[in-house]
C-alpha atoms as a PDB file:
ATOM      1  CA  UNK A   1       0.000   0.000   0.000  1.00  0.00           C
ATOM      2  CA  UNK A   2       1.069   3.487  -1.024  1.00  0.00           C
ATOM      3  CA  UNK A   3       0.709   6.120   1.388  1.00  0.00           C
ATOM      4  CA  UNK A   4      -1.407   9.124  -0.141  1.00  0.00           C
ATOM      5  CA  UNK A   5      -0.702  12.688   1.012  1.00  0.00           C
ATOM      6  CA  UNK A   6      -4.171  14.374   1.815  1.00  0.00           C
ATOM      7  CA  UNK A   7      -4.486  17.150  -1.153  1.00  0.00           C
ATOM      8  CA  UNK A   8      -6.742  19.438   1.797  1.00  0.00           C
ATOM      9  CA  UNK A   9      -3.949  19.462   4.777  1.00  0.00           C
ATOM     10  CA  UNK A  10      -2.061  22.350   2.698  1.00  0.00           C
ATOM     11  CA  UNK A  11      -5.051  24.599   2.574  1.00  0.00           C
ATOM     12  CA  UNK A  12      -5.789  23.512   5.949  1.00  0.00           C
ATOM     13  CA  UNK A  13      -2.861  24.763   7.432  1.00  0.00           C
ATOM     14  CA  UNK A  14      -2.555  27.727   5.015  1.00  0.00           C
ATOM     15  CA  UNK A  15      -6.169  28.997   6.081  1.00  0.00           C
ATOM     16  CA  UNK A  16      -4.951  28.347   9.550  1.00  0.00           C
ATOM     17  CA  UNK A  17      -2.186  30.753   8.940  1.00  0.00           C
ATOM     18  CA  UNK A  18      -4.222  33.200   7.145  1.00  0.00           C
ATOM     19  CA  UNK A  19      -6.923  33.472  10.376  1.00  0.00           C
ATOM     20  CA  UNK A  20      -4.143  33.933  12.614  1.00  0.00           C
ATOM     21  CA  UNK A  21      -3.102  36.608  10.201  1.00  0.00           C
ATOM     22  CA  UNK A  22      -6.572  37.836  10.399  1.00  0.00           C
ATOM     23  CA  UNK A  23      -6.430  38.022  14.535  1.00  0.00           C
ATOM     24  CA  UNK A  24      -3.203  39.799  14.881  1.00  0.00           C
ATOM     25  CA  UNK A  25      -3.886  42.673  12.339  1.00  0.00           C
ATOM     26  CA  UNK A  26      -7.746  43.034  13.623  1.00  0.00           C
ATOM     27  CA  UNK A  27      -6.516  43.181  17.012  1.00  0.00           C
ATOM     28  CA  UNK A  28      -3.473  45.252  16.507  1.00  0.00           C
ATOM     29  CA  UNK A  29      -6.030  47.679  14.213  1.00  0.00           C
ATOM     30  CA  UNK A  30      -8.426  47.757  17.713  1.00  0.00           C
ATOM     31  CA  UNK A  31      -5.454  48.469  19.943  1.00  0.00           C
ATOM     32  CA  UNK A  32      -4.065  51.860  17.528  1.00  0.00           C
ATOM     33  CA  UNK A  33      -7.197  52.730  17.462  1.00  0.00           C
ATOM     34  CA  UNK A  34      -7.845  53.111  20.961  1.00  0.00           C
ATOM     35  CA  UNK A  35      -4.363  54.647  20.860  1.00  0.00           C
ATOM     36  CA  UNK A  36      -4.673  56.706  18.033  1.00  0.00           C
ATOM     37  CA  UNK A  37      -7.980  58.334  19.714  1.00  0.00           C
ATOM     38  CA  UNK A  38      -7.152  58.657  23.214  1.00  0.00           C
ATOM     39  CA  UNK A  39      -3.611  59.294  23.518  1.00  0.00           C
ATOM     40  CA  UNK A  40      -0.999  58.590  20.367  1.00  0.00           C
ATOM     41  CA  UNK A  41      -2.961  60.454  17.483  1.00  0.00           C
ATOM     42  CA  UNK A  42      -0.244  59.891  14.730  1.00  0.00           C
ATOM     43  CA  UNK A  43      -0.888  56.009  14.929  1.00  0.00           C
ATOM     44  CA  UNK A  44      -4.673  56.523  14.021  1.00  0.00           C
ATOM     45  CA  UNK A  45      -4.153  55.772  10.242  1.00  0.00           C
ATOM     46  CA  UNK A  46      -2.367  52.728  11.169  1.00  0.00           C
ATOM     47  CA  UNK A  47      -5.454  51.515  12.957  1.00  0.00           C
ATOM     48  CA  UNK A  48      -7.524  52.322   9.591  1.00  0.00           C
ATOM     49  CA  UNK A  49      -5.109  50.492   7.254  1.00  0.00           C
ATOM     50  CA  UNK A  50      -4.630  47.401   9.343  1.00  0.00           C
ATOM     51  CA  UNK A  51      -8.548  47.368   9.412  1.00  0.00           C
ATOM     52  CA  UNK A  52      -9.256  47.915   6.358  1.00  0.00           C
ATOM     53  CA  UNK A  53      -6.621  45.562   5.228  1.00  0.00           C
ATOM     54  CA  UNK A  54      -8.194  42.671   7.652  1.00  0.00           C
ATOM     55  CA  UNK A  55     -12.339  43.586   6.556  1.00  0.00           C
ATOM     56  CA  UNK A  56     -10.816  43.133   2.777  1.00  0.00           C
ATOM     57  CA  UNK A  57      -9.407  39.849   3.848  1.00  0.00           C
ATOM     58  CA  UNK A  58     -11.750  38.775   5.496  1.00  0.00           C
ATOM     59  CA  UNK A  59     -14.423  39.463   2.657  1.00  0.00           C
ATOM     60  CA  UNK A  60     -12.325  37.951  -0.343  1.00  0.00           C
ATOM     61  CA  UNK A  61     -11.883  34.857   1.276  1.00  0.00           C
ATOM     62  CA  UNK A  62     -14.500  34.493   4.316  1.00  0.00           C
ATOM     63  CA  UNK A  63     -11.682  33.434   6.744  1.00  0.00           C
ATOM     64  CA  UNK A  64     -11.959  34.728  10.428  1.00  0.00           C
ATOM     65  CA  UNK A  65     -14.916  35.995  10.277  1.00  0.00           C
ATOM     66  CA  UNK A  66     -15.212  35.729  14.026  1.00  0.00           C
ATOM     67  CA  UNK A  67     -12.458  38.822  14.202  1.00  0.00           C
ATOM     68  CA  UNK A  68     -14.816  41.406  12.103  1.00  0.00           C
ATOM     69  CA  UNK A  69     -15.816  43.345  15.499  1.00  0.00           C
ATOM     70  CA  UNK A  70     -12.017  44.254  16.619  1.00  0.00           C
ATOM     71  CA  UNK A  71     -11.600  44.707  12.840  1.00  0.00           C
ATOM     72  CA  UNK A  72     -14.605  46.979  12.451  1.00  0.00           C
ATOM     73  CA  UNK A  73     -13.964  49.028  16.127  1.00  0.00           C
ATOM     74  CA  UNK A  74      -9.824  49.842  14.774  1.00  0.00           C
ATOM     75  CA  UNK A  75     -11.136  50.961  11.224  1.00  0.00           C
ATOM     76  CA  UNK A  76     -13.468  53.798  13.264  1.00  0.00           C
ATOM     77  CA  UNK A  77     -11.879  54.720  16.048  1.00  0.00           C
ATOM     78  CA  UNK A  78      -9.131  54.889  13.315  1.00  0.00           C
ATOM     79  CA  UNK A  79     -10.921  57.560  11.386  1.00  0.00           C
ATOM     80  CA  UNK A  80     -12.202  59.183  14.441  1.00  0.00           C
ATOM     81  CA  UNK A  81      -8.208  59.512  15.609  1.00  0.00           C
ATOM     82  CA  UNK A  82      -7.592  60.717  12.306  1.00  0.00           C
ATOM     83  CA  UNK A  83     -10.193  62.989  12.018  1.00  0.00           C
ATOM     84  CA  UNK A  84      -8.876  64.526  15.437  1.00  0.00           C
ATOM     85  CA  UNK A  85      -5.055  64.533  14.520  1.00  0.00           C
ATOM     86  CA  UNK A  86      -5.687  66.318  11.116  1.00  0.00           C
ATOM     87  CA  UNK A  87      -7.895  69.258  13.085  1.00  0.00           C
ATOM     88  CA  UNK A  88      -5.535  69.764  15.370  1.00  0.00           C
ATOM     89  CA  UNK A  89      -2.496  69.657  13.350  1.00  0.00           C
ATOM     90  CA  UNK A  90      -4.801  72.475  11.236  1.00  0.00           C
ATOM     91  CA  UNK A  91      -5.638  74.643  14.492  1.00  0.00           C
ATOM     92  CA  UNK A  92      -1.926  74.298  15.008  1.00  0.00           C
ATOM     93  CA  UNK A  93      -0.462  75.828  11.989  1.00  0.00           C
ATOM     94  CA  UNK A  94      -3.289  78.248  11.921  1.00  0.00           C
ATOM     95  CA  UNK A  95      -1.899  79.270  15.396  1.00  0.00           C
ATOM     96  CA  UNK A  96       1.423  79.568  14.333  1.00  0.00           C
ATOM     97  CA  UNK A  97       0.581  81.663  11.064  1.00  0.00           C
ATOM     98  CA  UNK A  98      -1.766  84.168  12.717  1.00  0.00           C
ATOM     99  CA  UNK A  99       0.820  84.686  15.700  1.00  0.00           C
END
């Protein structure tokens, strides 16, 4: 008897990789984000990339599905970091010019 290699266990353990991909980058994209907005602003757009990055993963190949809430909650506090570092780097140099 000839042992067979089972044609699956690649793509097993390549989808296994690509969820655990999935869980670090949602979770790192939840943890700038709650950086980003309460206390680092300048890693806010890291927060929206990585999110983004995991969603569009996690859409193309409906892998870690399970990881779409820390996903979702780095993408927008992300923005919302953003949003705040951009307005305040604007009230900034408006301070400096008019002084």
């Amino acid at each position: 008897m000839t042992e067979e290699q089972n044609p699956y266990l690649p793509a097993i353990a390549e989808s296994e990789s690509l969820v655990e991909q999935i869980r670090a980058r949602s979770t790192w994209a939840a943890v700038l984000g709650a950086l980003g907005l309460l206390v680092l602003g300048i890693v806010a757009p890291f927060a929206v990339y990585l999110g983004h990055q995991s969603l569009s993963r996690m859409r193309r190949t409906e892998t870690g599905l399970e990881h779409r809430g820390a996903a979702l909650t780095g993408t927008i506090l992300g923005w919302l970091g953003s949003a705040i570092l951009v307005i305040s780097v604007t009230l900034e140099l408006l301070a400096a010019f008019m002084s």
